[in-house]
N, C-alpha and C. Protein backbone atom coordinates (compact mmCIF):
# COMPACT_ATOMS: atom_id res chain seq x y z
N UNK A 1 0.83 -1.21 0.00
CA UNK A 1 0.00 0.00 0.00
C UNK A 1 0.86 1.25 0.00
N UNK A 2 1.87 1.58 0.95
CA UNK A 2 2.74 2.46 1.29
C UNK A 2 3.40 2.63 -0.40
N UNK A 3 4.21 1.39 -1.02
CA UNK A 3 4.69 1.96 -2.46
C UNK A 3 3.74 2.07 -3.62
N UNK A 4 2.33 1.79 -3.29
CA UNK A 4 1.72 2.27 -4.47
C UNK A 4 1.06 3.87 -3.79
N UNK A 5 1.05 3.67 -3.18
CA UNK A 5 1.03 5.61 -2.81
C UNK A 5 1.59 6.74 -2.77
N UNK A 6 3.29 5.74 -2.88
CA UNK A 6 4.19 6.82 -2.91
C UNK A 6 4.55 6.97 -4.39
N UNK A 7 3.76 5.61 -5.77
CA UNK A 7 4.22 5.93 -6.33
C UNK A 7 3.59 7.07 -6.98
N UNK A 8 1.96 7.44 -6.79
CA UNK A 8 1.09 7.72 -7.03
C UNK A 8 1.74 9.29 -7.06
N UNK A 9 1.93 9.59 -5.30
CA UNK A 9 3.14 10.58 -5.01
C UNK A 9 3.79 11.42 -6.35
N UNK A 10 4.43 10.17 -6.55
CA UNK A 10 6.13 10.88 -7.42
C UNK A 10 5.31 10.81 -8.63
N UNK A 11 4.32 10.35 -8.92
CA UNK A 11 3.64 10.84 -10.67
C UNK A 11 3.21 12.23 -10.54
N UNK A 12 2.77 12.13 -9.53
CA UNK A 12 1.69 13.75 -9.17
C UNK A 12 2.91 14.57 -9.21
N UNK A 13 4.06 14.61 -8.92
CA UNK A 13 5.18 15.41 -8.60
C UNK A 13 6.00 15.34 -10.08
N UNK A 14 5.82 14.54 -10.43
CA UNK A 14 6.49 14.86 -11.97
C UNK A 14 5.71 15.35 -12.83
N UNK A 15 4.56 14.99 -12.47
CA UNK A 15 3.24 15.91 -14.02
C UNK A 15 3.69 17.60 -13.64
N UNK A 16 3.43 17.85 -11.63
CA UNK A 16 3.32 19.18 -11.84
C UNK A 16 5.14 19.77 -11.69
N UNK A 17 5.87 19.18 -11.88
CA UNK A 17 7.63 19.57 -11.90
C UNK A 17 7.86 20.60 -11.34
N UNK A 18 7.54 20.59 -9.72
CA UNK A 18 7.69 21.56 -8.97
C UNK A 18 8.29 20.98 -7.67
N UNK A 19 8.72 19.45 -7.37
CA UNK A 19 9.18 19.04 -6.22
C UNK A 19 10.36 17.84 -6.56
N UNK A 20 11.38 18.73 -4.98
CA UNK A 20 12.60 17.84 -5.43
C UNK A 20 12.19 16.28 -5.42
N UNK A 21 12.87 15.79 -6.38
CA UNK A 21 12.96 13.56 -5.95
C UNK A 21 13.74 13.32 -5.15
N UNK A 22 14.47 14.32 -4.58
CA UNK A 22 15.61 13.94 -3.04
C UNK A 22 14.68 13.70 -2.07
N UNK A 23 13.03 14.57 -2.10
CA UNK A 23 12.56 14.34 -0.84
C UNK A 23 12.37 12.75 -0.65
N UNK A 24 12.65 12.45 0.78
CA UNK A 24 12.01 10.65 0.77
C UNK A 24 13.79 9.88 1.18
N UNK A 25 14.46 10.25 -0.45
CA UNK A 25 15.46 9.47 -0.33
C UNK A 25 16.50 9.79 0.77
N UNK A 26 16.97 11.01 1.16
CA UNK A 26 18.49 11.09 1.76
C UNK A 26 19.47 10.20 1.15
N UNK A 27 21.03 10.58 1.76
CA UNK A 27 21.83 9.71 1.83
C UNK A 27 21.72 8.07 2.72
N UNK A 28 22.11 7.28 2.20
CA UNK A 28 22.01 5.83 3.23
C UNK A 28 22.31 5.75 4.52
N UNK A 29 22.00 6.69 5.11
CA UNK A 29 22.79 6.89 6.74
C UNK A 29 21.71 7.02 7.45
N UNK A 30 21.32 6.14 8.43
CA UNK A 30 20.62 5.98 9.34
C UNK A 30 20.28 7.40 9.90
N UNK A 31 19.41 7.60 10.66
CA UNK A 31 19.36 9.06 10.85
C UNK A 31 17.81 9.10 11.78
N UNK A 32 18.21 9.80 13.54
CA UNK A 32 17.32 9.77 14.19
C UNK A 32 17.33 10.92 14.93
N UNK A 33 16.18 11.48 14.66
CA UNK A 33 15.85 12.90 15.57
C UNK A 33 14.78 12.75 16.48
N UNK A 34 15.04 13.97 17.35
CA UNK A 34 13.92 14.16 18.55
C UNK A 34 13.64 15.73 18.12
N UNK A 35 12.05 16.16 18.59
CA UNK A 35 11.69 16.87 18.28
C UNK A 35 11.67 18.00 19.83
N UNK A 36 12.24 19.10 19.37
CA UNK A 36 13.48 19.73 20.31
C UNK A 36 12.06 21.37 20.12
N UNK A 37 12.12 21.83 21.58
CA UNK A 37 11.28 23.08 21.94
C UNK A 37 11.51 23.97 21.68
N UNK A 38 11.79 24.89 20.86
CA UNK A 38 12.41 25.87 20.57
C UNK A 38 12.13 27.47 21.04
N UNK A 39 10.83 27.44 21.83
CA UNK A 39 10.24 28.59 22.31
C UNK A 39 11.43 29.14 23.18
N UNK A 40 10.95 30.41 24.06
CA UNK A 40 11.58 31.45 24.78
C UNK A 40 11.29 30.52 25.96
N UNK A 41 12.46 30.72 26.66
CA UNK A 41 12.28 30.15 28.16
C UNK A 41 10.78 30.14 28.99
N UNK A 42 10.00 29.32 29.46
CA UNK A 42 8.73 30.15 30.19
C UNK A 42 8.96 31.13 31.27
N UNK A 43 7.81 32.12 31.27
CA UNK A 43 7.73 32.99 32.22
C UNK A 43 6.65 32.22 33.24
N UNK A 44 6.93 32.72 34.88
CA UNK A 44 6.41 31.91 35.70
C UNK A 44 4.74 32.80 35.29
N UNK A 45 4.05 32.29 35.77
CA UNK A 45 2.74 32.35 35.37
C UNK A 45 2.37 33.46 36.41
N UNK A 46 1.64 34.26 36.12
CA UNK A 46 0.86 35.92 36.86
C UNK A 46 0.18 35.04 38.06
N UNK A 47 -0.44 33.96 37.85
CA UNK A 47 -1.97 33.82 38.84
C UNK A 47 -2.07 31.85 38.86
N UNK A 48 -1.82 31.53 40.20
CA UNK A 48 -1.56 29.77 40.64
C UNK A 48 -3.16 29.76 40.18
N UNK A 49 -2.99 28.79 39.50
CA UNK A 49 -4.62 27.37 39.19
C UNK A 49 -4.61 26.83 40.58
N UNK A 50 -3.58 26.07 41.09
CA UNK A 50 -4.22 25.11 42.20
C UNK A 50 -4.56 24.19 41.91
N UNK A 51 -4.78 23.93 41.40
CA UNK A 51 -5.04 22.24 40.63
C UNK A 51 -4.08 21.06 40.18
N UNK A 52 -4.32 20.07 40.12
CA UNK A 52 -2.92 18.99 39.54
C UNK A 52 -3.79 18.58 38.19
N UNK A 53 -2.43 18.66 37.27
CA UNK A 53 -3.19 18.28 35.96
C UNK A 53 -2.10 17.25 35.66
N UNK A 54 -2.55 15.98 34.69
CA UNK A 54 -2.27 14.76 34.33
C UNK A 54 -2.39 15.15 33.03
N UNK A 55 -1.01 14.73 32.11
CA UNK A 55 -1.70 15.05 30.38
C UNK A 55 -1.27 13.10 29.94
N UNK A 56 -1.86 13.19 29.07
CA UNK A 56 -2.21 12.02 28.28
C UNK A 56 -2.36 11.97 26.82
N UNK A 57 -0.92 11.58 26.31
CA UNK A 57 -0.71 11.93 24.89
C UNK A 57 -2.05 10.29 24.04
N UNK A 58 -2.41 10.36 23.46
CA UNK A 58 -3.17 9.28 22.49
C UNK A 58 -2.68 9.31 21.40
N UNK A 59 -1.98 7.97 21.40
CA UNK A 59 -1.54 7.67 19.86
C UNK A 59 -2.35 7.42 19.04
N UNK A 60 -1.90 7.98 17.76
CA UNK A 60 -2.59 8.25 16.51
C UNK A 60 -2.41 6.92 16.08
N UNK A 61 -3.16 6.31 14.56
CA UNK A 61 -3.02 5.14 13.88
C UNK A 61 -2.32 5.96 12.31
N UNK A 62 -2.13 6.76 12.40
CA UNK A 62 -1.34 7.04 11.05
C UNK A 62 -0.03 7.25 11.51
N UNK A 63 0.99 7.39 9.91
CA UNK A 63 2.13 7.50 10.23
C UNK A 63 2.84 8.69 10.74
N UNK A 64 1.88 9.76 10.74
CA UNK A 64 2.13 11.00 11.34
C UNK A 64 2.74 10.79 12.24
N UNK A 65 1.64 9.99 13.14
CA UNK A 65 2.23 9.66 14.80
C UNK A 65 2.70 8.55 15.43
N UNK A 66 3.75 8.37 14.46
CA UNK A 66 4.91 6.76 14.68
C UNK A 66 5.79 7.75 14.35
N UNK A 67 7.25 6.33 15.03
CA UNK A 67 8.71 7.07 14.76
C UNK A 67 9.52 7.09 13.39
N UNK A 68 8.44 6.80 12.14
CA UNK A 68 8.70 7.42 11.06
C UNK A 68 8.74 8.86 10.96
N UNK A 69 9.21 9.05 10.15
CA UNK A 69 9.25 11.12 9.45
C UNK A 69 8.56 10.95 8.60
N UNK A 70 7.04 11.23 8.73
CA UNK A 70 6.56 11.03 7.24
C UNK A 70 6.95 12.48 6.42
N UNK A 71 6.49 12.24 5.39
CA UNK A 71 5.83 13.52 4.37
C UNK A 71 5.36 13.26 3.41
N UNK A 72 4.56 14.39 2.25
CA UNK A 72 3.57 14.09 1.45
C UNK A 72 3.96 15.13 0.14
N UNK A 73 3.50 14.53 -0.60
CA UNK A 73 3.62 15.09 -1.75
C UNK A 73 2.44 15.68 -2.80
N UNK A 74 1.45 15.38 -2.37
CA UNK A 74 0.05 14.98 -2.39
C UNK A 74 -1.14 14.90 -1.45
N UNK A 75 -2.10 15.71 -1.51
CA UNK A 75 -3.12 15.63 -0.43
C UNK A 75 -3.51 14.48 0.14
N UNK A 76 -3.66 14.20 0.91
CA UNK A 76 -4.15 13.11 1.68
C UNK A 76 -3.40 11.74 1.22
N UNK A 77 -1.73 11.91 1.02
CA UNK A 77 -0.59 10.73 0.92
C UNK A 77 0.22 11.44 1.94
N UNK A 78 0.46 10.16 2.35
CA UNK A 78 1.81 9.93 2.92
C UNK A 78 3.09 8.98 2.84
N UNK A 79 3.95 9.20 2.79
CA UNK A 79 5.34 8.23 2.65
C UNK A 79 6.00 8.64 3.83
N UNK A 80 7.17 7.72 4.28
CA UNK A 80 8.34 7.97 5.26
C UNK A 80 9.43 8.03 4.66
N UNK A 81 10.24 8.46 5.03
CA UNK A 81 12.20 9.23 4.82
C UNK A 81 12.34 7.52 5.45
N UNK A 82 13.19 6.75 3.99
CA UNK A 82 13.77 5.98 4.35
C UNK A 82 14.73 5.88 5.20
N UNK A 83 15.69 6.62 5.64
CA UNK A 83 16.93 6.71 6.33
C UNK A 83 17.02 7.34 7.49
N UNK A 84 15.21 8.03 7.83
CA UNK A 84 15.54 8.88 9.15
C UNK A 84 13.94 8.33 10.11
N UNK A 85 14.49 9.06 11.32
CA UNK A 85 13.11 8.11 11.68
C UNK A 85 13.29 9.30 13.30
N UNK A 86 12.02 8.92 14.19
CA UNK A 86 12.25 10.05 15.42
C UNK A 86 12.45 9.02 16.48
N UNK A 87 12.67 9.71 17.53
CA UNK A 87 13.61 9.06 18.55
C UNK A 87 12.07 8.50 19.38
N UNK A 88 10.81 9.48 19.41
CA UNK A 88 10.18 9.39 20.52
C UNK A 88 8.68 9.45 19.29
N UNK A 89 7.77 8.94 19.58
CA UNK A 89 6.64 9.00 18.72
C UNK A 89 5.82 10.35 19.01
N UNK A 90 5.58 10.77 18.41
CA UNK A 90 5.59 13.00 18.06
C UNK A 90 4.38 12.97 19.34
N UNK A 91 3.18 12.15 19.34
CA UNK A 91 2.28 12.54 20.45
C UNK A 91 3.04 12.14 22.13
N UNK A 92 4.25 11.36 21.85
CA UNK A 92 4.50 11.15 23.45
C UNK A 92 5.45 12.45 23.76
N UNK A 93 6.04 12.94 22.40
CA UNK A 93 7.42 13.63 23.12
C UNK A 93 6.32 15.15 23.05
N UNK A 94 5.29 15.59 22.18
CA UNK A 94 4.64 17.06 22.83
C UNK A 94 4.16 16.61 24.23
N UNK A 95 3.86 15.65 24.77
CA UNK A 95 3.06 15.75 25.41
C UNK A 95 4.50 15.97 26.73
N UNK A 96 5.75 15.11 26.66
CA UNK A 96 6.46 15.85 27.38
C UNK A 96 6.93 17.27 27.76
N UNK A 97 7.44 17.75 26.61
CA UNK A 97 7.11 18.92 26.51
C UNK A 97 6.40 20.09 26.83
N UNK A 98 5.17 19.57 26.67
CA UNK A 98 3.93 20.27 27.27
C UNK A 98 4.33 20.41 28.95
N UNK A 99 4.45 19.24 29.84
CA UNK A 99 4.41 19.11 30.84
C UNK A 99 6.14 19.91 31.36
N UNK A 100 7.14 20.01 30.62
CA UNK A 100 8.08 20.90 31.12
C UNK A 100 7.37 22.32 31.08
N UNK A 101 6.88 22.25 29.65
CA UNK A 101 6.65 24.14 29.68
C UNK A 101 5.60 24.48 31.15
N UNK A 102 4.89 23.87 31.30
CA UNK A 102 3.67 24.06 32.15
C UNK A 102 4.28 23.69 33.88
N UNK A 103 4.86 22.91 33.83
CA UNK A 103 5.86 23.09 35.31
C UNK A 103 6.64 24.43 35.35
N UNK A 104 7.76 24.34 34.40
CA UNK A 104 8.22 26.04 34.07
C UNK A 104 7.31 27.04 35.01
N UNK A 105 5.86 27.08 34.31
CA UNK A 105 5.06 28.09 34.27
C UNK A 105 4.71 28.39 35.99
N UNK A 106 4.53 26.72 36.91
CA UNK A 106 4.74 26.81 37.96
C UNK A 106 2.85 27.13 38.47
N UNK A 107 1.82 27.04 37.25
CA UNK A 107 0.30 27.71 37.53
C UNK A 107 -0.22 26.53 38.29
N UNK A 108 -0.14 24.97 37.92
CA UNK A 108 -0.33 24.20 38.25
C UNK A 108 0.28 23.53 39.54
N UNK A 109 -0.92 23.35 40.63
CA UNK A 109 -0.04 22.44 41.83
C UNK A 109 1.36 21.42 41.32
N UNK A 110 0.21 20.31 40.49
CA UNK A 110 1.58 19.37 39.71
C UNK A 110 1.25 19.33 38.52
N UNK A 111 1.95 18.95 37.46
CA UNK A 111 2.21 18.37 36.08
C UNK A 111 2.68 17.01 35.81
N UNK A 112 2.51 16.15 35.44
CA UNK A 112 2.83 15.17 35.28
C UNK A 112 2.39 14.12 34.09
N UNK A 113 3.10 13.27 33.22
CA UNK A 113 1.94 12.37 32.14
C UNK A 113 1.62 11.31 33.13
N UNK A 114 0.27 11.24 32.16
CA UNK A 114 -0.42 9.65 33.22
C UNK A 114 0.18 8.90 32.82
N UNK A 115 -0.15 7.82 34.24
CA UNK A 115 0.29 6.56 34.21
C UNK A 115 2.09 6.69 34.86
N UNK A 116 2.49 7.95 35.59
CA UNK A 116 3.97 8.02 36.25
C UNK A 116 3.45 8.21 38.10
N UNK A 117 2.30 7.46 38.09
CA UNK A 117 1.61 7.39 39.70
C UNK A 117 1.46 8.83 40.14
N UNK A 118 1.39 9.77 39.58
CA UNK A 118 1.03 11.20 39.93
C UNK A 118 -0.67 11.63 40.13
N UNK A 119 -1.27 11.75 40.81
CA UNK A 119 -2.64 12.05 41.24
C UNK A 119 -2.80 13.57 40.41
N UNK A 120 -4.07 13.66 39.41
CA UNK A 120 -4.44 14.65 39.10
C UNK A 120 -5.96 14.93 38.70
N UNK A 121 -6.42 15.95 39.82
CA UNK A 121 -7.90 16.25 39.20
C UNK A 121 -8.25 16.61 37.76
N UNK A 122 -7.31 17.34 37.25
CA UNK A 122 -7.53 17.55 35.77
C UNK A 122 -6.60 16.69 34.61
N UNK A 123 -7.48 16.17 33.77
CA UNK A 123 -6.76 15.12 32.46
C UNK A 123 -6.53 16.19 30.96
N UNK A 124 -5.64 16.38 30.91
CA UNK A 124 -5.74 16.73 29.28
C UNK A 124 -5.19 15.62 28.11
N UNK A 125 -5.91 15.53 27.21
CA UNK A 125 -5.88 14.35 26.05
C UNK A 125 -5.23 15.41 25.31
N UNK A 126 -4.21 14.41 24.35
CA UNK A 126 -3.43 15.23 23.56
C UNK A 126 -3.74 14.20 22.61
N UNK A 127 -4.35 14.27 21.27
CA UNK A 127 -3.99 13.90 19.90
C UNK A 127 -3.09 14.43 18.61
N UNK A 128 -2.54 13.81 18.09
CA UNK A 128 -1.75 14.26 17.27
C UNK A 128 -2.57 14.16 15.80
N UNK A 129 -2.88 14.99 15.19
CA UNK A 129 -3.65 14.58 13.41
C UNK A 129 -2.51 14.84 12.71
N UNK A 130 -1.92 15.66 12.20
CA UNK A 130 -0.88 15.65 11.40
C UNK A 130 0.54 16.47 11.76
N UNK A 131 1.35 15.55 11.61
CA UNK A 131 2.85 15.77 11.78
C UNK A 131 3.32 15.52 10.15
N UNK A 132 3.70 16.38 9.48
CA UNK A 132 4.50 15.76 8.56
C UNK A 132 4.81 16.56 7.52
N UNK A 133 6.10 16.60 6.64
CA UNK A 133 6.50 17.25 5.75
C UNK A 133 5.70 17.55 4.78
N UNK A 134 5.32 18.29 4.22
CA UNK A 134 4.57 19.08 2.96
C UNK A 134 5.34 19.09 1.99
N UNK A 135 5.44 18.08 1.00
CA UNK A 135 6.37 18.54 0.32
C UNK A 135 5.92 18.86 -1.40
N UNK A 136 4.70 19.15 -1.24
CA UNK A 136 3.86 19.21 -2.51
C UNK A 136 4.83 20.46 -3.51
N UNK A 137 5.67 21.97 -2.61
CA UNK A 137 6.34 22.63 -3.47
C UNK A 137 7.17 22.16 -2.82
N UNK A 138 8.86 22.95 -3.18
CA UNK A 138 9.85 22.71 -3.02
C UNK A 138 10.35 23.54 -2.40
N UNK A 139 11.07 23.93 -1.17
CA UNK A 139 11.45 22.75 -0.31
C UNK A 139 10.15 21.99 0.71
N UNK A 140 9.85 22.69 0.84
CA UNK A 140 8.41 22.53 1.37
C UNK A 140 7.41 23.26 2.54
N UNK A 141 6.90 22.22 3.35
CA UNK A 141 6.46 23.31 4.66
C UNK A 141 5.97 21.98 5.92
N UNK A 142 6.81 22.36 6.65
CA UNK A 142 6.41 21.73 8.22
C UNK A 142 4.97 22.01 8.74
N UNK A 143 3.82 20.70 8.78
CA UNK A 143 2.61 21.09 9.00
C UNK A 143 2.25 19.94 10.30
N UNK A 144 1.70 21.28 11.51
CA UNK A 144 1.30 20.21 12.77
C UNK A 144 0.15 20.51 13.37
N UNK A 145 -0.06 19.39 13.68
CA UNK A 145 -2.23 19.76 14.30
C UNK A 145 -2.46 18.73 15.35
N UNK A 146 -2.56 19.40 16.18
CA UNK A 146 -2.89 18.61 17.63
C UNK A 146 -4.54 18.86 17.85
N UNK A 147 -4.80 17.79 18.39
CA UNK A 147 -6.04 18.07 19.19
C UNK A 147 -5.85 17.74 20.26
N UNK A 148 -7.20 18.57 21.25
CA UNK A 148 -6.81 18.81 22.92
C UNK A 148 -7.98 18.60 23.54
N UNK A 149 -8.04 17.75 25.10
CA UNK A 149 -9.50 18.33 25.46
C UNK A 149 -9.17 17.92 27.34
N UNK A 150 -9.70 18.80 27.30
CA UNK A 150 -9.00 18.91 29.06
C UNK A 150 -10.70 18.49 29.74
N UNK A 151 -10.20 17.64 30.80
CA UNK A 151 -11.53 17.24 31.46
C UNK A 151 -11.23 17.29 33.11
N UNK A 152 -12.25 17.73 33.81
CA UNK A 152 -11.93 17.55 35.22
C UNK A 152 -12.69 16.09 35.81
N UNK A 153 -11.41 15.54 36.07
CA UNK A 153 -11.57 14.05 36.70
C UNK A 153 -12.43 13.73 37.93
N UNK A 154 -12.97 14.67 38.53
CA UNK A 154 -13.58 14.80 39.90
C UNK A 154 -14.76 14.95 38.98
N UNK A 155 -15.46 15.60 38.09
CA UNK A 155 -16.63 15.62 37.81
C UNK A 155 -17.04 14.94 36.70
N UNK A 156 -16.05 14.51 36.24
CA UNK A 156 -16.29 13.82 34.81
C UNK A 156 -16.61 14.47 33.80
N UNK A 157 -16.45 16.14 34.02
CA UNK A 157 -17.04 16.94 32.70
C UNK A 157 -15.78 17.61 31.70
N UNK A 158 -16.45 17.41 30.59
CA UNK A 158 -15.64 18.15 29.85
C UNK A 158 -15.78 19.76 29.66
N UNK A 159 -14.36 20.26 29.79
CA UNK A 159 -13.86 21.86 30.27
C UNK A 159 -13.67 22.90 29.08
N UNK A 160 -12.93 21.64 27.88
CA UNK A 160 -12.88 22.46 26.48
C UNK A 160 -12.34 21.48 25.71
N UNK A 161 -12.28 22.04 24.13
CA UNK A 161 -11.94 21.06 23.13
C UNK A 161 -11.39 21.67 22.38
N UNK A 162 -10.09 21.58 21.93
CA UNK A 162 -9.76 22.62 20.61
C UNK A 162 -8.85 21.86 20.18
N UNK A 163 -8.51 22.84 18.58
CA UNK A 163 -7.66 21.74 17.55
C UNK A 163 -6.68 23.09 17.44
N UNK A 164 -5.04 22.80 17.03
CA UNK A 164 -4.38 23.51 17.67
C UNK A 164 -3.27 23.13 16.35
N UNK A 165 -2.89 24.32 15.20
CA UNK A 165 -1.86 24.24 14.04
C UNK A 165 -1.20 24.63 13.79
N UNK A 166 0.00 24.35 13.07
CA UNK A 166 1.37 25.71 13.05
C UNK A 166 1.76 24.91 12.11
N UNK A 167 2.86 26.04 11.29
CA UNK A 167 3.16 25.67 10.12
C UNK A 167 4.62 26.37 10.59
N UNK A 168 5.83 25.67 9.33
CA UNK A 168 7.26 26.73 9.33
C UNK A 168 7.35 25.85 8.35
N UNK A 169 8.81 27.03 7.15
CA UNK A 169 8.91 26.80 6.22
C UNK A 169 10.49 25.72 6.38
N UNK A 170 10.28 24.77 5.52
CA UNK A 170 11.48 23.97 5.28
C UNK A 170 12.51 24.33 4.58
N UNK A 171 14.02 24.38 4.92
CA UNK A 171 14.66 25.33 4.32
C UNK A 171 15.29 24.34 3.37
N UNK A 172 15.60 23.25 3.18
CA UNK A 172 16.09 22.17 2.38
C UNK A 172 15.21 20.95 1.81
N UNK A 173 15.03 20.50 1.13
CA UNK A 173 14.14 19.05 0.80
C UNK A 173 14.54 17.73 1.26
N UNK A 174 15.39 17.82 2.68
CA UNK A 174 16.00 16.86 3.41
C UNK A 174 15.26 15.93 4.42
N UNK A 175 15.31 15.28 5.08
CA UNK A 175 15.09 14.76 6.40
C UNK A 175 15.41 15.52 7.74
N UNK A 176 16.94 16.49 7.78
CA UNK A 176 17.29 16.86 9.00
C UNK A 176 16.40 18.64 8.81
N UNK A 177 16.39 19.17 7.45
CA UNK A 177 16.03 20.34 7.45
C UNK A 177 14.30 20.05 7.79
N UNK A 178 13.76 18.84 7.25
CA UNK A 178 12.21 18.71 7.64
C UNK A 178 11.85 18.61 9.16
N UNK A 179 12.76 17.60 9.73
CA UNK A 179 12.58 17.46 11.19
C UNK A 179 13.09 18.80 12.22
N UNK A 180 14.37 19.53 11.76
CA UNK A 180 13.88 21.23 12.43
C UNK A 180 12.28 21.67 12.11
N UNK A 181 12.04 22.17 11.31
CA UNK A 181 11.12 22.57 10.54
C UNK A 181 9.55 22.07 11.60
N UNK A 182 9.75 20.86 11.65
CA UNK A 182 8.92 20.38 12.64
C UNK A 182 8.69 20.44 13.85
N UNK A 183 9.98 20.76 14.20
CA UNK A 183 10.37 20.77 15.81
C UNK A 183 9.98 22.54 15.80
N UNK A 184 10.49 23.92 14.58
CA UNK A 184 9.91 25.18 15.10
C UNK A 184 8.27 24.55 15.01
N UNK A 185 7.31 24.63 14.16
CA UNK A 185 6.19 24.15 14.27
C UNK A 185 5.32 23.35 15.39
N UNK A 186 5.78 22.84 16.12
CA UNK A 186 5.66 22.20 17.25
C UNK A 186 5.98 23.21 18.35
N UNK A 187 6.35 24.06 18.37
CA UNK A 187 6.97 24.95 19.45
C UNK A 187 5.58 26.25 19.76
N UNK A 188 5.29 26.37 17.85
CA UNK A 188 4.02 27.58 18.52
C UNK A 188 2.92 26.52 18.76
N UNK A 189 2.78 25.44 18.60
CA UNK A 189 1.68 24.57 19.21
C UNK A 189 1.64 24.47 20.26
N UNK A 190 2.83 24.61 21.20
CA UNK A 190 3.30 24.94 22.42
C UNK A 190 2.84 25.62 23.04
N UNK A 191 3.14 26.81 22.43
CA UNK A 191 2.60 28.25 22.87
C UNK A 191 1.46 27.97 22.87
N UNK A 192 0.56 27.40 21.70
CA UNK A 192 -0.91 27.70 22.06
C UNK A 192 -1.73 26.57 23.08
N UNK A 193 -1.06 25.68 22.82
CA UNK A 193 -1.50 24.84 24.36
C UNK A 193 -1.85 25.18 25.33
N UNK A 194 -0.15 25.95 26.31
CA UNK A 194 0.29 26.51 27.30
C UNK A 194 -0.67 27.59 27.42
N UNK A 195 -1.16 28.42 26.88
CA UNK A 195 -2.14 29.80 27.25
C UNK A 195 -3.30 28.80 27.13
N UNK A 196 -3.71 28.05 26.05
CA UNK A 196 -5.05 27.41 26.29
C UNK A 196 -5.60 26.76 27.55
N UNK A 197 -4.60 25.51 27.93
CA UNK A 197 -4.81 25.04 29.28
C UNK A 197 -5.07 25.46 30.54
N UNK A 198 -4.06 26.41 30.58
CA UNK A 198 -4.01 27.62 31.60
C UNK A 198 -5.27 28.12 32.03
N UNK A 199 -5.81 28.71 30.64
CA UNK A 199 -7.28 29.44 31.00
C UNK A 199 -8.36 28.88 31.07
N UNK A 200 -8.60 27.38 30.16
CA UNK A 200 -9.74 26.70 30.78
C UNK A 200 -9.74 26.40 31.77
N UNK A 201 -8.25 25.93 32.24
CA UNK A 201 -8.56 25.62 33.72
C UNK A 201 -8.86 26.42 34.79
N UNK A 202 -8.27 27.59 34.56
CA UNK A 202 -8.40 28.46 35.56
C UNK A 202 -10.21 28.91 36.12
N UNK A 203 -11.06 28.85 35.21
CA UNK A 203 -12.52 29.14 35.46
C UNK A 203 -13.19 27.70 36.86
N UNK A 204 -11.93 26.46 36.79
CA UNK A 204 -12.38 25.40 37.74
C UNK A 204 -12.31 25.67 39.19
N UNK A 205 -11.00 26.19 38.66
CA UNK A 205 -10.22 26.89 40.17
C UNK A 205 -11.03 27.54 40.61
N UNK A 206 -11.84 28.59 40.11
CA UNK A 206 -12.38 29.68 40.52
C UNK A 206 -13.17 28.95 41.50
N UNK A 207 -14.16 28.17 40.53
CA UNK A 207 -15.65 27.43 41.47
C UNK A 207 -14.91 26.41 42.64
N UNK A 208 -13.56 25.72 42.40
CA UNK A 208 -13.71 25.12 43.76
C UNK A 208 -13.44 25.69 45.05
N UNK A 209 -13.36 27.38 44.91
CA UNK A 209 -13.35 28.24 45.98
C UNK A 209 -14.08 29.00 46.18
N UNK A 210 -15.54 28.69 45.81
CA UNK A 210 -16.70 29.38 46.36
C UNK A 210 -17.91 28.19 46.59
C-alpha cells in the first residue's frame, strides 16, 4: 500500500515539476531525531490554578504519529524518509514537553503524564492529526495539528476542546532540514497549548473556591 502511494506521489510530482525527488530518499545513513522546543524560556505564570493536571498523549493510527518522518507530496498521501526516523513517537514527546513548559510556568499544583503514579484532578488528552513534511512545493512546509481536550476528573465533565496548528517553512528538501522545521512548528503549538490550558482551567479553580 505504502509503495503504491508513494508511487502515485512521485507521478503527481512529476506531471506538476515543482518538487525535489531527493525528498524521501536522503543519503544511506541511518538518521534519528527528537523533536526539540524551541520557544523562549517560560515565564512563571501571573496567577496559581491550584489544581494537579495529568496530560495524556493518544496515539494516533497514522504515520504521522509513529517514529517514522513522514511527508507528502500529495493531499491526503503519505510516505516515510527511508533513512531517518524520530527518537520518541511525536504525540508522546509534545506531550512531554507540554508538561516541562507548564511546570516552568509553575500555575499548576503538579504536572505530570499519566500513568507516572502522579494524582491529578484535571486530564488533558493530547492527539496528534498531522505531523508531517509538505512537500507538494519545493522545499516545502512543516505542517502540525494537535487536538486537545481537558476534562476535570472529579466531575467527569468536559472543560474544552480545541484543535491547535502551526506551520514553518522547510529550508532544504532533506530529512534533518524537515525534522527542524517540525520541531519550530511544534513549538508555537506549544505556545498555544500553554495559554489554552491555563485558562480553561483556571474558570475550575475559581468554582472550587466558592
Amino acid at each position: 500500500m505504502l509503495v503504491r502511494l508513494l508511487a502515485a506521489a512521485a507521478a503527481t510530482a512529476l506531471a506538476s515539476g515543482c518538487v525535489s525527488l531527493t525528498v524521501g530518499k536522503d543519503t544511506p545513513v541511518q538518521s534519528q531525531f527528537r523533536i526539540v522546543d524551541r520557544g523562549a524560556p517560560p515565564a512563571p505564570a501571573a496567577r496559581p490554578i491550584g489544581r494537579e493536571l495529568v496530560i495524556a498523549p493518544q496515539p494516533g493510527a497514522s504515520v504521522d504519529d509513529s517514529f517514522a518522518l513522514a511527508y507528502s507530496r500529495a493531499a491526503q498521501q503519505r510516505a516515510a524518509y527511508q533513512f531517518a526516523s524520530w527518537s520518541d513517537r511525536p504525540s508522546s514527546r509534545l506531550a512531554q514537553l507540554l508538561v516541562d513548559r507548564l511546570t516552568a510556568r509553575n500555575a499548576f499544583t503538579s504536572v505530570a503524564l499519566v500513568g507516572r503514579g502522579v494524582a491529578g484532578n484535571l486530564q488533558l488528552n493530547l492527539t496528534v492529526n498531522d505531523f508531517f513534511h509538505d512537500a507538494s512545493s519545493d522545499p516545502g512546509t512543516a505542517r502540525v495539528e494537535v487536538s486537545a481536550e481537558l476534562i476535570d476528573r472529579t466531575t467527569r465533565r468536559l472543560l474544552g476542546r480545541k484543535v491547535f496548528n502551526a506551520t514553518a517553512p522547510v529550508e532544504r528538501a532533506d530529512s534533518a532540514a524537515a525534522a527542524a522545521a517540525l520541531s519550530a512548528a511544534s513549538s508555537t503549538v506549544l505556545d498555544q497549548l500553554t495559554a489554552w490550558v491555563e485558562a480553561t482551567a483556571a474558570p475550575s479553580a475559581l468554582a472550587l473556591r466558592h
